[in-house]
Protein backbone atom coordinates (compact mmCIF):
# COMPACT_ATOMS: atom_id res chain seq x y z
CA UNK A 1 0.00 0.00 0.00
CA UNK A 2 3.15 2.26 1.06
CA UNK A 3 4.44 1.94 -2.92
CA UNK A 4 1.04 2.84 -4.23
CA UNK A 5 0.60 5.94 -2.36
CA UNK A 6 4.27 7.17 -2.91
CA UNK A 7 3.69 6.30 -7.13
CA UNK A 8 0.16 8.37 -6.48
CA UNK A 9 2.34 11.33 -5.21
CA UNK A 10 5.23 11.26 -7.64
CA UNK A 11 2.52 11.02 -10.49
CA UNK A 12 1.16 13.70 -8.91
CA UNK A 13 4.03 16.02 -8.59
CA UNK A 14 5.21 14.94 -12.35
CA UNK A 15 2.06 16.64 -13.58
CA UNK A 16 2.14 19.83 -11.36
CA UNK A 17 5.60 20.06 -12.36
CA UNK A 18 4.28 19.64 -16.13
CA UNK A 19 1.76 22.34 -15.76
CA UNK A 20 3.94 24.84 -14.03
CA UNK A 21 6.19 24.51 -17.43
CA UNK A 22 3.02 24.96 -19.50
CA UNK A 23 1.97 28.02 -17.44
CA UNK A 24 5.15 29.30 -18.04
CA UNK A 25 5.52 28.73 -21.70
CA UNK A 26 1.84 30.35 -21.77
CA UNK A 27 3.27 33.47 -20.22
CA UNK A 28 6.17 33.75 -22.21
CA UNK A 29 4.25 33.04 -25.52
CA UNK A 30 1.76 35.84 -24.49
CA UNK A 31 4.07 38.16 -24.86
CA UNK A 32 5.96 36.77 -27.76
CA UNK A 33 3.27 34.91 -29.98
CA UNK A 34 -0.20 35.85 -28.91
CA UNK A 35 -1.53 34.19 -31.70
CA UNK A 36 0.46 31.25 -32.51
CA UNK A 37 -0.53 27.39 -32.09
CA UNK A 38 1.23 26.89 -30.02
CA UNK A 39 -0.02 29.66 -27.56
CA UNK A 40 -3.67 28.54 -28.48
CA UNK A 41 -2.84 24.96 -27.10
CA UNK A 42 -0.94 26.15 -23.76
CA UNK A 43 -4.01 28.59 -23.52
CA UNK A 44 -6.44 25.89 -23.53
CA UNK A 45 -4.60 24.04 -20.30
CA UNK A 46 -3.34 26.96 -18.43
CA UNK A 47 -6.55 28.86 -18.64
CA UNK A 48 -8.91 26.76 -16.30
CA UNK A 49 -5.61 27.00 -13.88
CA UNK A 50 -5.43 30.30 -13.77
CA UNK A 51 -9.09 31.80 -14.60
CA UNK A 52 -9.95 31.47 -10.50
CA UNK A 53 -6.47 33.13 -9.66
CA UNK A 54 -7.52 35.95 -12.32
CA UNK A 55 -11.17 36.06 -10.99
CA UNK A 56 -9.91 36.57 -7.47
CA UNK A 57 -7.29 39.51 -8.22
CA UNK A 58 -9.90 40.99 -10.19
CA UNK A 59 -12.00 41.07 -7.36
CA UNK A 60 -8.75 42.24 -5.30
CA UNK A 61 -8.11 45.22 -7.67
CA UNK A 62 -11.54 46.20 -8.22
CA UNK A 63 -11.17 45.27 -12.16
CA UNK A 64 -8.09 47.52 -12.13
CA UNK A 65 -5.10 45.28 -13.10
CA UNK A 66 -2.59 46.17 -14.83
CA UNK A 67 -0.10 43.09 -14.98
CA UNK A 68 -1.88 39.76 -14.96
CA UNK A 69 -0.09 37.79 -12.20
CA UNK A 70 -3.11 34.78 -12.07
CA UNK A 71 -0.43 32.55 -13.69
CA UNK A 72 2.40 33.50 -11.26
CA UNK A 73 0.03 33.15 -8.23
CA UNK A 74 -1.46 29.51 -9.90
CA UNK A 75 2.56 28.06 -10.20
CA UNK A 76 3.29 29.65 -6.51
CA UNK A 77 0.11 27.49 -5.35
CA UNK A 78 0.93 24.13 -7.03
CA UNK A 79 4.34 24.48 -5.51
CA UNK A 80 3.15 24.93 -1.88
CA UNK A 81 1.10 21.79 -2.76
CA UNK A 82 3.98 19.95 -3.83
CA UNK A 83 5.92 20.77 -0.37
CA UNK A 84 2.60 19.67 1.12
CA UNK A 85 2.58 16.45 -0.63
């Protein structure tokens, strides 16, 4: 039972550490190919990770943001959860 929850885990942080990269290459791609395929597919996985992040600094801000740090605030989240894990 031990080995089954410690695979569980690793799988789990190899696809937090999988999504962190794709949030990243989202980010970067935003900036340097907003309308490339590739942004278009890392938009489609990073966007339901980081649409509650955005939602709640929206709220924060009062609609008044300037920099959109959801992404940075969705990788610093999976990465307490790894710790946690």
């Amino acid at each position: 039972m031990n080995t089954v929850l410690r695979t569980l885990f690793e799988g789990i942080n190899v696809f937090i550490e999988v999504l962190c990269w794709i949030l990243l290459a989202d980010s970067v791609l935003s900036w340097v190919a907003p309308m490339g395929k590739l942004r278009s597919f890392t938009s489609r996985i990073s966007e339901p990770v980081t649409r509650p992040f955005r939602n709640l600094l929206l709220k924060m801000t009062h609609g008044n943001m300037r920099v959109d740090l959801s992404p940075s605030l969705a990788i610093l989240f999976m990465l307490v959860v790894t710790v946690v894990l």
